[in-house]
N, C-alpha and C. Protein backbone atom coordinates (compact mmCIF):
# COMPACT_ATOMS: atom_id res chain seq x y z
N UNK A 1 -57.37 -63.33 21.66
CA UNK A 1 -56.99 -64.11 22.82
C UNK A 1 -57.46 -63.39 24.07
N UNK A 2 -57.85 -64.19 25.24
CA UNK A 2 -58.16 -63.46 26.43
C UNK A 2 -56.82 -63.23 27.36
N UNK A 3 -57.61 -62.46 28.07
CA UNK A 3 -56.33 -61.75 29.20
C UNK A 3 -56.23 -62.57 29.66
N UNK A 4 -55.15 -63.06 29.85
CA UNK A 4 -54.39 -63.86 30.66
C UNK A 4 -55.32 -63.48 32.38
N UNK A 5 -55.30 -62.85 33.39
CA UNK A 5 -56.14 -62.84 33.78
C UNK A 5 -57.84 -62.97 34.03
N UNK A 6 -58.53 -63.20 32.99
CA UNK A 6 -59.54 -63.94 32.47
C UNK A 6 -59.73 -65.20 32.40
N UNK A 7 -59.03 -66.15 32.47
CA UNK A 7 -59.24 -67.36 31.96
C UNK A 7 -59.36 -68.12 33.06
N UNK A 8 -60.01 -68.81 33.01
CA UNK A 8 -61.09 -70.17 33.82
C UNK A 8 -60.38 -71.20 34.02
N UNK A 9 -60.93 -72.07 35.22
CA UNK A 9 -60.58 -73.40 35.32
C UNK A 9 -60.85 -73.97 34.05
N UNK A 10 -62.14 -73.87 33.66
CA UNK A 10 -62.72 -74.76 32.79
C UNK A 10 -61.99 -74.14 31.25
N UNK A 11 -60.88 -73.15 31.23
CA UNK A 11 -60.40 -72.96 30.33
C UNK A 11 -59.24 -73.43 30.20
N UNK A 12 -58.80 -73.24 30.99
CA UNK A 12 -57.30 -74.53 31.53
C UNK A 12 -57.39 -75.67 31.52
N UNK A 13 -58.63 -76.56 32.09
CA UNK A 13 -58.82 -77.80 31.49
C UNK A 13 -59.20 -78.14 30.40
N UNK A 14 -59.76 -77.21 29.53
CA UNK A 14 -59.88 -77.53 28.07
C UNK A 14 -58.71 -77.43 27.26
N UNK A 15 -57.93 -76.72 27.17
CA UNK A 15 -56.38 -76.20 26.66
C UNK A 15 -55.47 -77.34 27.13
N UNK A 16 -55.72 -77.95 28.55
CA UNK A 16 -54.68 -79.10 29.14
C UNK A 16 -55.39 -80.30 28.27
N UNK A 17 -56.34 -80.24 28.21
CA UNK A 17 -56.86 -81.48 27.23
C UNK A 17 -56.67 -81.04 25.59
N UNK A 18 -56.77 -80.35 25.21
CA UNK A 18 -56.46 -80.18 23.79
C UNK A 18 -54.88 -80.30 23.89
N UNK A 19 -53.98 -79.80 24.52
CA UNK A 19 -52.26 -80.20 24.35
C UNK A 19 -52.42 -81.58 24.46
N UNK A 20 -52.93 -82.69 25.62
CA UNK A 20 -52.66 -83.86 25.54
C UNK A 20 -52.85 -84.60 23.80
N UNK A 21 -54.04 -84.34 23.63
CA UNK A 21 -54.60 -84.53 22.30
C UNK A 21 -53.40 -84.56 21.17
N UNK A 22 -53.16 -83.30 21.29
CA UNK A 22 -51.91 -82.97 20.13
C UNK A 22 -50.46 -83.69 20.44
N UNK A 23 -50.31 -84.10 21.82
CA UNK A 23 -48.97 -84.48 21.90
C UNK A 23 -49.23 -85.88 22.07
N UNK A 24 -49.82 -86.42 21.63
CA UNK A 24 -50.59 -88.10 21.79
C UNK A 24 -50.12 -88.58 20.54
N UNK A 25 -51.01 -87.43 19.58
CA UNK A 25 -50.83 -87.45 17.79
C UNK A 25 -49.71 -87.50 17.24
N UNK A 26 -48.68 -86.20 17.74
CA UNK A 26 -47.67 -86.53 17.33
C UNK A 26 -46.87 -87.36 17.82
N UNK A 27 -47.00 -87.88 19.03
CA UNK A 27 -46.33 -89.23 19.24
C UNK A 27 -46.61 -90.65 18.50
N UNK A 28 -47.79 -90.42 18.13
CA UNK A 28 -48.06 -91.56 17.57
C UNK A 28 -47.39 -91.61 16.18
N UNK A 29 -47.58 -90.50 15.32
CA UNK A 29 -46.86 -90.05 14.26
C UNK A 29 -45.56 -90.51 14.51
N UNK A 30 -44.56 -90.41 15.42
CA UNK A 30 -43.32 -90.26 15.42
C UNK A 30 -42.76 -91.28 15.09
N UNK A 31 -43.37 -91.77 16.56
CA UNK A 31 -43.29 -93.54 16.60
C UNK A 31 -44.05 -94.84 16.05
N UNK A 32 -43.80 -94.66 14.65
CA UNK A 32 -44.36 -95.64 13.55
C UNK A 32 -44.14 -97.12 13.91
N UNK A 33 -44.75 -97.50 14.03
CA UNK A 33 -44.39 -99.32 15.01
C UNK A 33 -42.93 -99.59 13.56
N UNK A 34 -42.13 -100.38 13.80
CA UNK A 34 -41.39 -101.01 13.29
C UNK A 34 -41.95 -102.61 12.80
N UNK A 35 -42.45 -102.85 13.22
CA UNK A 35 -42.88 -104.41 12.60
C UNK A 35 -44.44 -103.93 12.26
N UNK A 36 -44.87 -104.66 11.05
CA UNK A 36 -45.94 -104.47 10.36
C UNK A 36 -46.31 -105.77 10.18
N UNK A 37 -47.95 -105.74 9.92
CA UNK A 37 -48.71 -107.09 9.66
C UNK A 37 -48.86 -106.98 8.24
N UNK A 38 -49.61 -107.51 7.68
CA UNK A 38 -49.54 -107.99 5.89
C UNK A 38 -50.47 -106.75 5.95
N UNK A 39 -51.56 -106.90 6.40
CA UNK A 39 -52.42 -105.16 5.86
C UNK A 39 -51.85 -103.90 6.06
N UNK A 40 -50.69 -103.51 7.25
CA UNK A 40 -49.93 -102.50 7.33
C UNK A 40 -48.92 -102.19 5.87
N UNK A 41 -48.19 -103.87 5.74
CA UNK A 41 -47.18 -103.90 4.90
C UNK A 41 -47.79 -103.56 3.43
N UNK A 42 -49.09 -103.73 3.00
CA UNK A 42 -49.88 -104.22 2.01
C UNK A 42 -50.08 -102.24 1.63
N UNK A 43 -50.15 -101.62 3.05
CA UNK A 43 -50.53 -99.81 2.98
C UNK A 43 -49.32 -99.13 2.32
N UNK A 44 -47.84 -99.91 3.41
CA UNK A 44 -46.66 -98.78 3.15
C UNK A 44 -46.46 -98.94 1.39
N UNK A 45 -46.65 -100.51 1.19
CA UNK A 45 -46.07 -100.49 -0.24
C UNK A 45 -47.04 -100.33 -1.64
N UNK A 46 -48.32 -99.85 -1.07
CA UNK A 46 -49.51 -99.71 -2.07
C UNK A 46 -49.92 -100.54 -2.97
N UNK A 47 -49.86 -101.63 -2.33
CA UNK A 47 -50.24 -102.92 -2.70
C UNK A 47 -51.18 -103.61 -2.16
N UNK A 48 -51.92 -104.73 -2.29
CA UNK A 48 -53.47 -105.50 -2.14
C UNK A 48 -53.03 -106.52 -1.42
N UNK A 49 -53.45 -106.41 -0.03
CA UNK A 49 -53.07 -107.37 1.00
C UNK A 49 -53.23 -109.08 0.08
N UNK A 50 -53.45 -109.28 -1.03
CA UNK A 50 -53.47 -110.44 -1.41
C UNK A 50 -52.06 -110.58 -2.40
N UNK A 51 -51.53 -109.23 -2.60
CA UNK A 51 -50.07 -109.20 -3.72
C UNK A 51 -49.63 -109.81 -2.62
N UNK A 52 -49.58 -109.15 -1.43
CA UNK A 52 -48.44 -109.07 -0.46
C UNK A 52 -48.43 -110.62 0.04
N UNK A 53 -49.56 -111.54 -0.06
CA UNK A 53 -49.64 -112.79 0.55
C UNK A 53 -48.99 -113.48 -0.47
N UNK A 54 -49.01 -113.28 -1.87
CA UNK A 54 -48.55 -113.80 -3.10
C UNK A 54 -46.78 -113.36 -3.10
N UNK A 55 -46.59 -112.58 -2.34
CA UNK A 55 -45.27 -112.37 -2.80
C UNK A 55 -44.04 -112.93 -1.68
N UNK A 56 -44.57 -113.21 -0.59
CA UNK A 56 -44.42 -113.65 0.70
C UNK A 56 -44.39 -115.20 0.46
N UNK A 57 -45.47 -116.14 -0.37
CA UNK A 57 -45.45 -117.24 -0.74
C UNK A 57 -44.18 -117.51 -1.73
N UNK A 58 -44.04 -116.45 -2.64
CA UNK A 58 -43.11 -116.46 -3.77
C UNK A 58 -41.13 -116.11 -3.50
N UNK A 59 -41.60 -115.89 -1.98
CA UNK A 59 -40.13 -115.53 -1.51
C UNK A 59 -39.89 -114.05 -2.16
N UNK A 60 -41.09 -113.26 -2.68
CA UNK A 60 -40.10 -112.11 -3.07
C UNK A 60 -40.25 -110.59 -2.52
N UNK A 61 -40.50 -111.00 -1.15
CA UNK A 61 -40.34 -109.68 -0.20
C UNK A 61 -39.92 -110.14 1.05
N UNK A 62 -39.39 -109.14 1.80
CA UNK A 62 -38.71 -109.84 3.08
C UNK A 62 -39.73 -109.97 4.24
N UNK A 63 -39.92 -111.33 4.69
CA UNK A 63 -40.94 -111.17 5.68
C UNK A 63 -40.55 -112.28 7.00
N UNK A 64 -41.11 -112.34 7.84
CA UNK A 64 -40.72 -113.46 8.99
C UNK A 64 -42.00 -114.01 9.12
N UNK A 65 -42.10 -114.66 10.35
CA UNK A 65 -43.32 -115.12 10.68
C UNK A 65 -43.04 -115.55 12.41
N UNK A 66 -44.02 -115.27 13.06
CA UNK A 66 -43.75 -115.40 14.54
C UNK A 66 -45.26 -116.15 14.86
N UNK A 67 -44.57 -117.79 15.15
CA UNK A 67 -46.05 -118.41 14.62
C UNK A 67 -46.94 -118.71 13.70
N UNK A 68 -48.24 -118.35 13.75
CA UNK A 68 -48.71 -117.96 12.21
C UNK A 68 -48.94 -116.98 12.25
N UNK A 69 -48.04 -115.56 12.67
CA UNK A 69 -48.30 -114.05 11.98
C UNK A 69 -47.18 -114.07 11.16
N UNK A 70 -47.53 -113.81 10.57
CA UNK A 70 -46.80 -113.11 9.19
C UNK A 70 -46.62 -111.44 9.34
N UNK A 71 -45.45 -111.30 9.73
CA UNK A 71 -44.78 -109.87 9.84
C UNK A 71 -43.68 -109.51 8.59
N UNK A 72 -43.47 -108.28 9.23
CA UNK A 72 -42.67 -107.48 8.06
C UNK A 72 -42.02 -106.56 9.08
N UNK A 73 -40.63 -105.99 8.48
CA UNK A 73 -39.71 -104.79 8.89
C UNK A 73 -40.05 -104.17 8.34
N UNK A 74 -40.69 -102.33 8.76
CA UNK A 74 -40.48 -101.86 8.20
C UNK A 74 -39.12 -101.02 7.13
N UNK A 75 -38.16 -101.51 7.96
CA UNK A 75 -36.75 -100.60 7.25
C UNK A 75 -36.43 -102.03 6.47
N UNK A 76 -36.31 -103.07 6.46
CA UNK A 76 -36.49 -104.15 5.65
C UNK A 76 -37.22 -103.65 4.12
N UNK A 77 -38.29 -103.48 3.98
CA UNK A 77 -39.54 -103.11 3.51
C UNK A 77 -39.10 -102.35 2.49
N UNK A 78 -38.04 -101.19 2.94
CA UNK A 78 -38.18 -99.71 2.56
C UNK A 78 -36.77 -100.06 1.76
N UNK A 79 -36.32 -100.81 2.59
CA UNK A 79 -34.50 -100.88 1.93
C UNK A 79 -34.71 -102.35 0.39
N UNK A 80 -36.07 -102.84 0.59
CA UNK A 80 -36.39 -103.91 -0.52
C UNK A 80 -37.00 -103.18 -1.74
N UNK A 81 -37.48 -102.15 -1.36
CA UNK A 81 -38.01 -100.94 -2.01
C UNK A 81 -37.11 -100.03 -2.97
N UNK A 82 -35.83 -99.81 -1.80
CA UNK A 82 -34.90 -98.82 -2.58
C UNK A 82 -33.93 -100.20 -3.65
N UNK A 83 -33.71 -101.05 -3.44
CA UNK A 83 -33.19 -102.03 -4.46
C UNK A 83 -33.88 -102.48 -5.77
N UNK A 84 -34.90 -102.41 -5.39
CA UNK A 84 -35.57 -102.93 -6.58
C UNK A 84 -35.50 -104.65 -6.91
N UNK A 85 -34.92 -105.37 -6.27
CA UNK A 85 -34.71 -106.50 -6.24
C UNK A 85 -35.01 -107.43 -4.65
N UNK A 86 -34.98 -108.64 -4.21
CA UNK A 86 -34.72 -109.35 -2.97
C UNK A 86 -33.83 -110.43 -3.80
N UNK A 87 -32.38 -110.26 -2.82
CA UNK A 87 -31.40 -111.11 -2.82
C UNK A 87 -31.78 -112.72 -2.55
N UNK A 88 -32.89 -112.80 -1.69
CA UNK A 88 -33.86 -114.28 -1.32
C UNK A 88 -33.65 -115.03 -2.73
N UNK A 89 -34.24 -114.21 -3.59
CA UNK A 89 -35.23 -114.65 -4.93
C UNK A 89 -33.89 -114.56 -5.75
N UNK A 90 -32.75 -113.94 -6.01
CA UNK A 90 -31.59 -114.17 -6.91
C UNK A 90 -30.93 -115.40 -6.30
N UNK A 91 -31.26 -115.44 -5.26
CA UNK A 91 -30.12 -116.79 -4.32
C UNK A 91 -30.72 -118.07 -4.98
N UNK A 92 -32.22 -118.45 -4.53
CA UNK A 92 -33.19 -119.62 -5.28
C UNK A 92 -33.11 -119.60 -6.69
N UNK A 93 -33.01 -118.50 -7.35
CA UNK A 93 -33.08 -118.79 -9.05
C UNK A 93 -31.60 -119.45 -9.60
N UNK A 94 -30.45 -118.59 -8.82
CA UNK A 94 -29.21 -119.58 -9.45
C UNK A 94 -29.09 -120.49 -8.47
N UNK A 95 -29.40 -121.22 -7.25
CA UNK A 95 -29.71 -122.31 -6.79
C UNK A 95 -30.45 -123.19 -7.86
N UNK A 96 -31.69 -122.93 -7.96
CA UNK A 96 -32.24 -123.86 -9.21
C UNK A 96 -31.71 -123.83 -10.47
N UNK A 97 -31.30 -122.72 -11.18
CA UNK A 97 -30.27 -122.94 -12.10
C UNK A 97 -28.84 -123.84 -12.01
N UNK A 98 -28.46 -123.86 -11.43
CA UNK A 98 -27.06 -124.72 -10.80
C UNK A 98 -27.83 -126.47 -10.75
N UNK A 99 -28.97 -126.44 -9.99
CA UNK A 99 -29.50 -127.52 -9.96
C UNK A 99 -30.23 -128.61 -11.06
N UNK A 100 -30.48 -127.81 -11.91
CA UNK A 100 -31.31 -128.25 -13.33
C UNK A 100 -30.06 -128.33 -14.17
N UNK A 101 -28.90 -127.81 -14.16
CA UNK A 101 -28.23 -128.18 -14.74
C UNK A 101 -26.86 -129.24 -14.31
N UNK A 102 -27.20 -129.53 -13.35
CA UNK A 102 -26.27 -130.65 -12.75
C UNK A 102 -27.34 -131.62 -12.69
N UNK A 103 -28.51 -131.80 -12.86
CA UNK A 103 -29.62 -133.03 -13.15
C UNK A 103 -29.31 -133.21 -14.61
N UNK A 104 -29.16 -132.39 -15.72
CA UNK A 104 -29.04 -132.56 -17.09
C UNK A 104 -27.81 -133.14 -16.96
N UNK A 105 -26.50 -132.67 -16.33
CA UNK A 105 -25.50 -133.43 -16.98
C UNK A 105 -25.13 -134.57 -16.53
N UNK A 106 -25.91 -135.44 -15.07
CA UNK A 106 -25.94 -136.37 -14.56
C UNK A 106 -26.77 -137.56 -15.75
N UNK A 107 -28.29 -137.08 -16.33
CA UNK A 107 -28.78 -137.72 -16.62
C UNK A 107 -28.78 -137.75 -18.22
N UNK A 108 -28.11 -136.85 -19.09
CA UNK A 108 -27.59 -137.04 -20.41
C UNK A 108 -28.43 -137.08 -21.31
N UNK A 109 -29.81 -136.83 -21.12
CA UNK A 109 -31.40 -137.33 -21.95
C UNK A 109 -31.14 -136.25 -22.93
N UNK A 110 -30.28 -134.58 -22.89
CA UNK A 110 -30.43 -133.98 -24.28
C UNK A 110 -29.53 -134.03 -24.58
């Protein structure tokens, strides 16, 4: 390292620009956007931006839509992750279960 007495403008502005650099990075690091697009969402969960369009169609990940973007939470995302399940997709299956079987006992055909 140089003596502290040694050092240059042009060494101070290089050092003031290399800290900006580094404290840019880790800001950006820090602050991970919270809402994700299908190719973000498609990264966190290591999946093929075309699963993620398939599973979004299928009701079986949590997603919104603002317009026609198709977004995602990330803590949504992560907490659909730690379950192993979406409550969406158990709600519609005994919905349609309940439903197919109140069509059978209305209409008596078996």
């Amino acid at each position: 390292m140089k003596d502290l007495t040694m050092i240059t403008s042009d060494d101070l502005k290089k050092l003031a620009s290399e800290l900006y650099q580094l404290s840019k990075k880790e800001a950006e690091e820090n602050n991970q956007e919270d809402i994700l697009n299908a190719k973000q969402a498609a990264k966190l969960l290591d999946l093929s931006p075309a699963t993620i369009y398939g599973k979004t169609h299928r009701n079986e990940i949590p997603f919104f839509k603002q317009g026609k973007k198709l977004l995602f939470s990330r803590a949504a995302l992560i907490e659909w992750l730690k379950k192993g399940e979406n409550p969406v997709t158990t709600f519609k299956l005994s919905s349609a279960k309940s439903k197919a079987a109140e069509y059978l006992h209305r209409n008596k055909r078996f």
